[in-house]
C-alpha atoms as a PDB file:
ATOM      1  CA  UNK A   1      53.703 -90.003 134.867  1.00  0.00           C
ATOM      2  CA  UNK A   2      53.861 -93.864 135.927  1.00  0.00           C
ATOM      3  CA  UNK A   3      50.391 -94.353 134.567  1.00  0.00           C
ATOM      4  CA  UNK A   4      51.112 -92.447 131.291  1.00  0.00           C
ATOM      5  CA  UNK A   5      53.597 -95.270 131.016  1.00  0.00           C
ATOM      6  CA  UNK A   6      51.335 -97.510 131.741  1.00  0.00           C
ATOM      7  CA  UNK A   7      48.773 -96.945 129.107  1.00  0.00           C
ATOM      8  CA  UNK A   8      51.419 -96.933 126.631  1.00  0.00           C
ATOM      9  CA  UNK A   9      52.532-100.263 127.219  1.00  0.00           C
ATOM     10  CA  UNK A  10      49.089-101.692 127.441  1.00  0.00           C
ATOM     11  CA  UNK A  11      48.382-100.018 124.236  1.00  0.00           C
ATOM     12  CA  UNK A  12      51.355-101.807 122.674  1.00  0.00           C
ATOM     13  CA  UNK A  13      50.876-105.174 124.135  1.00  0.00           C
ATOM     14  CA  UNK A  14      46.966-104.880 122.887  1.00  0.00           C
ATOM     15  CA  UNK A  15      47.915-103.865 119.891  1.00  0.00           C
ATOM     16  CA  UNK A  16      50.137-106.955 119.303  1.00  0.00           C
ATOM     17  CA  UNK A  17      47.386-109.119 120.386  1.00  0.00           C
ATOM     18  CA  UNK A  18      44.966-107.526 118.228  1.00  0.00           C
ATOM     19  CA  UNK A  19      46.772-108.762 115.445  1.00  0.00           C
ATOM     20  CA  UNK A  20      46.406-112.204 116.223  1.00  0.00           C
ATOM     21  CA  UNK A  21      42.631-111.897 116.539  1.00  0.00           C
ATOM     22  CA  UNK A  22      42.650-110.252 112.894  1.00  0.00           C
ATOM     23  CA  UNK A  23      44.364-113.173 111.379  1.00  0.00           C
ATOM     24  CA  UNK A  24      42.305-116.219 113.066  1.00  0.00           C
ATOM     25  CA  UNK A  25      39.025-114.207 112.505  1.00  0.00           C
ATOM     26  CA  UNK A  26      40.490-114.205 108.674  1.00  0.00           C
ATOM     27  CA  UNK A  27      40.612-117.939 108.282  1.00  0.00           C
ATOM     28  CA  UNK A  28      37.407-117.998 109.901  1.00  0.00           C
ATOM     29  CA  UNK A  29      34.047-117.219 108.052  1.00  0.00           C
ATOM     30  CA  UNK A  30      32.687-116.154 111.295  1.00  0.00           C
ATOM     31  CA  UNK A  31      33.591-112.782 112.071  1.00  0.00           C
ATOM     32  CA  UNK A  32      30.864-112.201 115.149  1.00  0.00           C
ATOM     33  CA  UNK A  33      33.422-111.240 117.325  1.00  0.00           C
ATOM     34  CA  UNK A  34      34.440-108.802 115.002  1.00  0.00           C
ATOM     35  CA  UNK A  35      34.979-104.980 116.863  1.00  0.00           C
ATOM     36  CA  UNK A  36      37.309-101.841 115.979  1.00  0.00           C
ATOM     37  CA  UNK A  37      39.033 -99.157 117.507  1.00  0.00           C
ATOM     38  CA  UNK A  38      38.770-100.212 121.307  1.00  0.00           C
ATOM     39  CA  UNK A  39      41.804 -98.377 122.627  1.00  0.00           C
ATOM     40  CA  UNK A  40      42.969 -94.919 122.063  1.00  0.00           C
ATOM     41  CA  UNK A  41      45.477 -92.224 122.951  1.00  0.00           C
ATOM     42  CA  UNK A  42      45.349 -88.755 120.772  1.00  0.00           C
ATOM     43  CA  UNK A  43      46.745 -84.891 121.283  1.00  0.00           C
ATOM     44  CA  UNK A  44      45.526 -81.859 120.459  1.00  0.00           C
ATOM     45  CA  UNK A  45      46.484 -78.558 120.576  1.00  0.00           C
ATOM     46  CA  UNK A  46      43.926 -76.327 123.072  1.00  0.00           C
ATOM     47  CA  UNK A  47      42.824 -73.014 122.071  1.00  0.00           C
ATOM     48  CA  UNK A  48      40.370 -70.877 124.771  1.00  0.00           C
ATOM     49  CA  UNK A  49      37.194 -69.388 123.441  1.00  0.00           C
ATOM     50  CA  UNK A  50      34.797 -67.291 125.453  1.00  0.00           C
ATOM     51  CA  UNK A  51      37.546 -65.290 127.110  1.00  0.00           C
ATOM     52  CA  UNK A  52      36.994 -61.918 129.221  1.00  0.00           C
ATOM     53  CA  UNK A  53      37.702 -59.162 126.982  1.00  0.00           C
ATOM     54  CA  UNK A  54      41.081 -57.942 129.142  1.00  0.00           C
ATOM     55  CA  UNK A  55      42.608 -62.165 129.038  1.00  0.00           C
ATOM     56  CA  UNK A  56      44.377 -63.222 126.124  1.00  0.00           C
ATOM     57  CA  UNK A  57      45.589 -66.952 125.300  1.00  0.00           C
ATOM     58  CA  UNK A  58      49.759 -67.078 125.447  1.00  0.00           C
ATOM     59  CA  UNK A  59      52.188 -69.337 125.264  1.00  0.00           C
ATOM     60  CA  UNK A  60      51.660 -73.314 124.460  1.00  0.00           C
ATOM     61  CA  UNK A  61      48.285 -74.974 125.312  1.00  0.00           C
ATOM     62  CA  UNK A  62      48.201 -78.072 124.368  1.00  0.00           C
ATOM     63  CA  UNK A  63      46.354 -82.019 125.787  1.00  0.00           C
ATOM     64  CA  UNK A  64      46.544 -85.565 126.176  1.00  0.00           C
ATOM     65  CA  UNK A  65      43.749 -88.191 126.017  1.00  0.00           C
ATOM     66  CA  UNK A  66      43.874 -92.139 126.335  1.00  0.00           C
ATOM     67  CA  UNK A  67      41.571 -94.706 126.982  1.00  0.00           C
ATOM     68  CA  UNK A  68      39.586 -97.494 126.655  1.00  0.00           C
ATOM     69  CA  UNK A  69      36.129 -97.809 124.591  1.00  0.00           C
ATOM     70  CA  UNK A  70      33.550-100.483 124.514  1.00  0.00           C
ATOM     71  CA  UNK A  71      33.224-101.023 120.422  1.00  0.00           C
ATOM     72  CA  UNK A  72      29.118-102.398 120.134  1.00  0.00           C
ATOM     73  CA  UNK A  73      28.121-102.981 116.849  1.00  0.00           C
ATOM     74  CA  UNK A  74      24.374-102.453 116.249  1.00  0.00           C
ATOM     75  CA  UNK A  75      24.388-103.910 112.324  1.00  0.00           C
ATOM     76  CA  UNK A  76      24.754-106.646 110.084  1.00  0.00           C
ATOM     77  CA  UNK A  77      27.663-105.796 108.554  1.00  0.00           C
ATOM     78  CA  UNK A  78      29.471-104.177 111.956  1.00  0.00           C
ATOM     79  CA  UNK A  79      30.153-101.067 110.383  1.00  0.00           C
ATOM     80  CA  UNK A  80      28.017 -99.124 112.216  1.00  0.00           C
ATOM     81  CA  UNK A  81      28.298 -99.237 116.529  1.00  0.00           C
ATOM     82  CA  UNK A  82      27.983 -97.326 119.714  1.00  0.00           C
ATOM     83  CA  UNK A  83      30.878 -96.634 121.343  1.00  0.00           C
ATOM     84  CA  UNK A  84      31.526 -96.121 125.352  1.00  0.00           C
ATOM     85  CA  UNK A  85      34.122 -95.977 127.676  1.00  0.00           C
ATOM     86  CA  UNK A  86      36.377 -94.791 130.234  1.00  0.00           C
ATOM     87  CA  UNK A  87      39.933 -92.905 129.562  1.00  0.00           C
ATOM     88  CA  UNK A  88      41.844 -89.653 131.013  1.00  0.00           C
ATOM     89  CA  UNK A  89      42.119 -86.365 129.555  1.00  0.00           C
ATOM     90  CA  UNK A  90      45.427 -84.224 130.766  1.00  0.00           C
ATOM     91  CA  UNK A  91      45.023 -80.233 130.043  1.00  0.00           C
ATOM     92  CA  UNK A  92      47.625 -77.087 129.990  1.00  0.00           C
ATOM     93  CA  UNK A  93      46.443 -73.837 129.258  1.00  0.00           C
ATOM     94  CA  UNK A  94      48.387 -70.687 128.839  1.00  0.00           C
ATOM     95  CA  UNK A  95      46.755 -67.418 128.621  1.00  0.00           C
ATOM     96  CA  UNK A  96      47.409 -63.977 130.416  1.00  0.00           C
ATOM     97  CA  UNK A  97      44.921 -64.709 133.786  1.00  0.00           C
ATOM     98  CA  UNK A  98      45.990 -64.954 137.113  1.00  0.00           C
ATOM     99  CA  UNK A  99      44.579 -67.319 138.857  1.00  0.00           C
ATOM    100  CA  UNK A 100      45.466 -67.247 142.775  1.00  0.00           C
ATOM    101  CA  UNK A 101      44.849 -67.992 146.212  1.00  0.00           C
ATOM    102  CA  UNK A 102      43.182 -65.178 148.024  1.00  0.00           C
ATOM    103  CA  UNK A 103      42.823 -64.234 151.531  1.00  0.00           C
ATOM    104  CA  UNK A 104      40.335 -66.719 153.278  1.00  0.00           C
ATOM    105  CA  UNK A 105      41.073 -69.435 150.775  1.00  0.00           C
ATOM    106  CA  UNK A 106      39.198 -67.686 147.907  1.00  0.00           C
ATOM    107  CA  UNK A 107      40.204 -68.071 144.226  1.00  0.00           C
ATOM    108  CA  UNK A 108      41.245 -64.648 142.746  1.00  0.00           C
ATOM    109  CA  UNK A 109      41.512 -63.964 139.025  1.00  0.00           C
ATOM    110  CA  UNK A 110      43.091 -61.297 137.803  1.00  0.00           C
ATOM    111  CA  UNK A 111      44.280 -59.800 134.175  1.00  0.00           C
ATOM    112  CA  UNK A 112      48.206 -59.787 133.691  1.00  0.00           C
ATOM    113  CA  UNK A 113      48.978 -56.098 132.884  1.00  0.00           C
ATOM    114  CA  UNK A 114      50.532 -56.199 129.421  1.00  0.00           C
ATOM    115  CA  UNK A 115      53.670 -54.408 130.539  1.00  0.00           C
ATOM    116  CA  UNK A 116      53.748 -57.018 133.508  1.00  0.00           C
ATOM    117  CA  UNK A 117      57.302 -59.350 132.889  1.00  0.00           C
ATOM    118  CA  UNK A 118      56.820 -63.034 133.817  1.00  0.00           C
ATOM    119  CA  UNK A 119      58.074 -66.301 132.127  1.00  0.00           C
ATOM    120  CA  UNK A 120      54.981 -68.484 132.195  1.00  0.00           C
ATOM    121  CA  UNK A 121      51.454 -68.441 133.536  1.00  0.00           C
ATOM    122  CA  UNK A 122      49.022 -71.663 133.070  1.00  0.00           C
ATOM    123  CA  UNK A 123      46.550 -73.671 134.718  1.00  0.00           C
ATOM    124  CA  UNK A 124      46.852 -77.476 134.319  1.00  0.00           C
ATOM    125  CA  UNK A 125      43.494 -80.117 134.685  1.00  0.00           C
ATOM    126  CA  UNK A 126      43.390 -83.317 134.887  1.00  0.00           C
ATOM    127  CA  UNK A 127      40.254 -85.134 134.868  1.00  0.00           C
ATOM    128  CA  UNK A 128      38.684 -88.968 134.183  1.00  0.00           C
ATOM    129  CA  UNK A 129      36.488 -88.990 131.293  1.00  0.00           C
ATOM    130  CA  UNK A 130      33.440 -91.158 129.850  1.00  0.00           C
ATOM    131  CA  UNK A 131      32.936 -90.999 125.957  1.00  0.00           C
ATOM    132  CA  UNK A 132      29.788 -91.695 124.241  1.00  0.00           C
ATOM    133  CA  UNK A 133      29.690 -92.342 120.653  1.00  0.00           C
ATOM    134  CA  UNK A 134      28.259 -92.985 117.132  1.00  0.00           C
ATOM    135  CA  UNK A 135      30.684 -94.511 115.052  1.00  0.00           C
ATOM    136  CA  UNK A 136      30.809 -95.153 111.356  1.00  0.00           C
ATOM    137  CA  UNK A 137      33.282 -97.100 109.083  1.00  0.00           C
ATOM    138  CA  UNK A 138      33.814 -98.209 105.992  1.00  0.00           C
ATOM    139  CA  UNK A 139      35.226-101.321 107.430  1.00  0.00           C
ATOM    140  CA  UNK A 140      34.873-104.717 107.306  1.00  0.00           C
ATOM    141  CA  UNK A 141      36.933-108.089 108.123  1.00  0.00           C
ATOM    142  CA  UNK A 142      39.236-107.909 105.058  1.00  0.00           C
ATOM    143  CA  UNK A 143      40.212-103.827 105.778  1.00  0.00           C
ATOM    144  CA  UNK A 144      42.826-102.978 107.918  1.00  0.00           C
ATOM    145  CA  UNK A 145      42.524 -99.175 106.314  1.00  0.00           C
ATOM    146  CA  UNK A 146      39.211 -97.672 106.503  1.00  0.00           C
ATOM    147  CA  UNK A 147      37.296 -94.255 106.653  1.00  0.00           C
ATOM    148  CA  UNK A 148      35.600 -93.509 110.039  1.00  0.00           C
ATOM    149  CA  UNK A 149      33.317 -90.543 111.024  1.00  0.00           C
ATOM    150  CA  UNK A 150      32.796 -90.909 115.221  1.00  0.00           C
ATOM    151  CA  UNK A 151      30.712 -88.075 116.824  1.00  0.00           C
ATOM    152  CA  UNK A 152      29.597 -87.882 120.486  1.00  0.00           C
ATOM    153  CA  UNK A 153      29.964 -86.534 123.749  1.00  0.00           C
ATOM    154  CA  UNK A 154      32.386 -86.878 126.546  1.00  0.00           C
ATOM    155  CA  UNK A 155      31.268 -86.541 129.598  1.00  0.00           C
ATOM    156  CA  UNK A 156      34.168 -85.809 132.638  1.00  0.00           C
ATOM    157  CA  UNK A 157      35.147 -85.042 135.952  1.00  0.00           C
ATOM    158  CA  UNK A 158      38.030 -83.224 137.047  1.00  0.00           C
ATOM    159  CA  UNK A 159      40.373 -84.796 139.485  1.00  0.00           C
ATOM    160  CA  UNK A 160      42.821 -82.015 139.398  1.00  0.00           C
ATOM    161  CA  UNK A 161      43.937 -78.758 138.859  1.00  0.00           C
ATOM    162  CA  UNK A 162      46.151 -76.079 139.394  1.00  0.00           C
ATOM    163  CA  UNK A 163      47.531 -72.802 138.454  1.00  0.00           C
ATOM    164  CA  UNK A 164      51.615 -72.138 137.490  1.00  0.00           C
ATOM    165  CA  UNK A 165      53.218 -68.385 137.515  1.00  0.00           C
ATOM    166  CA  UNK A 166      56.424 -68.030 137.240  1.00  0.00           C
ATOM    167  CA  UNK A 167      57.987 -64.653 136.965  1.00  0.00           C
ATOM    168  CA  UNK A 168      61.312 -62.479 137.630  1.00  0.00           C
ATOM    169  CA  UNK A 169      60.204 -61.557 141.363  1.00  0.00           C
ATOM    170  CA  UNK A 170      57.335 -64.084 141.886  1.00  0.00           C
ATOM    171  CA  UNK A 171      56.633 -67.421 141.679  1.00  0.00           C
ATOM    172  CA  UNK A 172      53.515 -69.615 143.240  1.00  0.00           C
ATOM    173  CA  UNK A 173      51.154 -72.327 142.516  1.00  0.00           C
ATOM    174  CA  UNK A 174      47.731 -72.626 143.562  1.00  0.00           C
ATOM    175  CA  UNK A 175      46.214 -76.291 143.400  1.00  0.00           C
ATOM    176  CA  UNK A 176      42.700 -77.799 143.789  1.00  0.00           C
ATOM    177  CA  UNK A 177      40.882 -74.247 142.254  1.00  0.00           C
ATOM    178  CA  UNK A 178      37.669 -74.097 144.106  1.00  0.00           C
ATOM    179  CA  UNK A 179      35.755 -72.486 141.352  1.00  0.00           C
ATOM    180  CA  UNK A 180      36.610 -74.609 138.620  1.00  0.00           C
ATOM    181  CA  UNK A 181      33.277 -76.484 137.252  1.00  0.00           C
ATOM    182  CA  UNK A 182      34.300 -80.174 138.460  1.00  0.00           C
ATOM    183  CA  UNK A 183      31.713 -81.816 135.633  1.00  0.00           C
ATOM    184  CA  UNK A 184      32.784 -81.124 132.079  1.00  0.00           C
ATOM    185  CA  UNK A 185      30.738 -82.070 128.884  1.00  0.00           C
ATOM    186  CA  UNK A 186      31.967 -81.534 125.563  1.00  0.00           C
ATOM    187  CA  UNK A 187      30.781 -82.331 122.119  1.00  0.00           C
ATOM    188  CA  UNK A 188      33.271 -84.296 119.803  1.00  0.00           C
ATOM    189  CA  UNK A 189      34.101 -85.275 115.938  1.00  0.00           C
ATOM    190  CA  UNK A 190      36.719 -87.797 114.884  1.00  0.00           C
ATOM    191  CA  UNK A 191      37.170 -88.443 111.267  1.00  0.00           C
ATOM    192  CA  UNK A 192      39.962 -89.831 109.194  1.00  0.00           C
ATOM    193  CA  UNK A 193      41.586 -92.571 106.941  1.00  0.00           C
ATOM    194  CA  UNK A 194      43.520 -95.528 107.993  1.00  0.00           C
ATOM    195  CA  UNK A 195      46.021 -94.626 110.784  1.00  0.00           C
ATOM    196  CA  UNK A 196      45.559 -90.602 110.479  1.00  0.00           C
ATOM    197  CA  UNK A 197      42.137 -89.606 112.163  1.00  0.00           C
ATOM    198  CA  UNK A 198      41.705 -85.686 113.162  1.00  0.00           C
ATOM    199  CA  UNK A 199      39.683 -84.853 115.950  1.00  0.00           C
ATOM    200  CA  UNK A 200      37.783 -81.486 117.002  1.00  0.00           C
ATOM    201  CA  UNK A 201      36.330 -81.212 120.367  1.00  0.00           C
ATOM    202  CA  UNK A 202      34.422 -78.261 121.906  1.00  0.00           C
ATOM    203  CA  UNK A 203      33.607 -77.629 125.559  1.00  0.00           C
ATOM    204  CA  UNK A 204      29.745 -77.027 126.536  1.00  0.00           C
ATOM    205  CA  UNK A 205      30.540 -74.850 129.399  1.00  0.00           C
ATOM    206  CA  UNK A 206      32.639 -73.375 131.018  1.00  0.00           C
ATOM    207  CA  UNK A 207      35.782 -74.095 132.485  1.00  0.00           C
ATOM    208  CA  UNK A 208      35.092 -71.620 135.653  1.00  0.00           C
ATOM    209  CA  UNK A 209      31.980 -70.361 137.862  1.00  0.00           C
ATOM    210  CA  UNK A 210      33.660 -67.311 138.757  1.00  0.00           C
ATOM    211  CA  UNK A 211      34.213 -63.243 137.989  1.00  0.00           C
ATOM    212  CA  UNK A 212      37.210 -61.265 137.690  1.00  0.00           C
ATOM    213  CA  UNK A 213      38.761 -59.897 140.955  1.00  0.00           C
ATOM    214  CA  UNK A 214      36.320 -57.046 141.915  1.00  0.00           C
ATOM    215  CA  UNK A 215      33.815 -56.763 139.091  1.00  0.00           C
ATOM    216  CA  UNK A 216      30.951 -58.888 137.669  1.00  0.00           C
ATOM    217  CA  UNK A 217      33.040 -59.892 134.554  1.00  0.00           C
ATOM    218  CA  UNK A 218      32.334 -63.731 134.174  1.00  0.00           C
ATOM    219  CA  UNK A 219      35.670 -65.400 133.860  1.00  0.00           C
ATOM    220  CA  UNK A 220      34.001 -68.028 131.700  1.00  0.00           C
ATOM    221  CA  UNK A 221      36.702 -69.959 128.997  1.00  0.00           C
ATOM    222  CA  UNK A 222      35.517 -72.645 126.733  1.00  0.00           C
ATOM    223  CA  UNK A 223      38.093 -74.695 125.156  1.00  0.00           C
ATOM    224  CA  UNK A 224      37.981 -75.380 121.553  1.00  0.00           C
ATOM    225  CA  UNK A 225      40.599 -78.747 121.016  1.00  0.00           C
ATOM    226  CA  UNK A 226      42.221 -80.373 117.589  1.00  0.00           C
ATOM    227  CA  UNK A 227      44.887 -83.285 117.356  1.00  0.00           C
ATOM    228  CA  UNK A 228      45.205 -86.400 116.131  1.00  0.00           C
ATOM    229  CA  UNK A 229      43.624 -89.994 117.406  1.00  0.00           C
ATOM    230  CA  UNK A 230      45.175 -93.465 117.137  1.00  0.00           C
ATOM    231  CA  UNK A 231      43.392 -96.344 117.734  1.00  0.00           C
ATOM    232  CA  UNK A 232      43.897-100.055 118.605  1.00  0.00           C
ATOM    233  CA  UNK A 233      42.206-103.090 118.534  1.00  0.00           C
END
């Protein structure tokens, strides 16, 4: 959590200073230094697509994102730019599949029967993420409220994981899940006014390389995420 904590206060202090650069660019007719929306940190709520037909989605799902983006504007008027950078991209998922450590070290995944009682059952992932952008804006140095229409890719790695049950009788965790696809790539579409920007972003494959305990049922999952995006100088 330190480093949540972190981001949040760099976030604020940039913010501050961003201000400052708004104001002397103002007074200036020069505005070649001009950039936008360098910083962010969004949620979303996480909903898994591409499911086996026995696994259901349950209980909260839900993500964090932050980060840093490298605003280059490719036109006259700076309204138009590519955008790339470098954030993190924290993941819980709840749905009805256990995921566990077999004999040997294996992973094992298998359906929660429905009349099964448990508490909670998720798989967390953490992973360190490179967005890649096309941004337009209705912007310019006199708008501090603008449209914006951003649509690219983000391309990650995942630096952790793990699986949570908890249940009357039982309770384990299994970390580092060998079958989870480490590289991630994921289309994405941010749009919005002023302060409130939505964003949709859909995974490109799948979460795991792996089948269902004893059969050839791909365990698959794509997530499908929406939330809200702020951005800072």
């Amino acid at each position: 959590m330190k480093i949540v904590y972190f981001f949040f206060l760099l976030f604020f202090c940039t913010s501050v200073i961003a201000q400052d650069n708004l104001s002397w660019l103002k007074e200036n007719d020069s505005d070649s230094l001009y950039r936008e929306d360098q910083f962010y940190v969004g949620f979303s709520f996480n909903f898994l697509s591409d499911l086996p037909s026995k696994v259901e989605q349950s209980g909260f799902s839900g993500g964090l994102v932050f980060g840093f983006i490298r605003d280059m504007p490719i036109n006259e008027r700076r309204n138009l730019s590519i955008g790339l950078g470098l954030g993190l991209n924290l993941n819980t998922f709840g749905q009805t599949l256990l995921i566990k450590e077999g004999e040997g070290g294996e992973d094992q995944f298998v359906p929660i029967d429905s009349d099964r009682a448990y508490d909670s059952n998720r798989f967390t992932t953490n992973l360190i993420e490179v967005p890649l952008e096309f941004r337009w804006r209705s912007s310019d140095i006199n708008k501090l409220s603008f449209w914006r229409i951003y649509l690219g890719f983000r391309f990650g790695y995942v630096l952790s994981s793990k699986s949570i049950f908890r249940g009357p009788e039982e309770n384990f965790s299994h970390k580092s899940i060998n079958s989870i696809n480490d590289f991630r790539t994921n289309a994405k579409l941010t749009f919005g006014y002023g302060a409130v920007n939505f964003f949709v972003d859909m995974s490109l494959n799948s979460v795991f390389d792996a089948s269902l305990d004893s059969t050839n049922v791909p365990v698959g999952i794509r997530p499908i995420k929406a939330g809200l995006v702020f951005f800072f100088l």
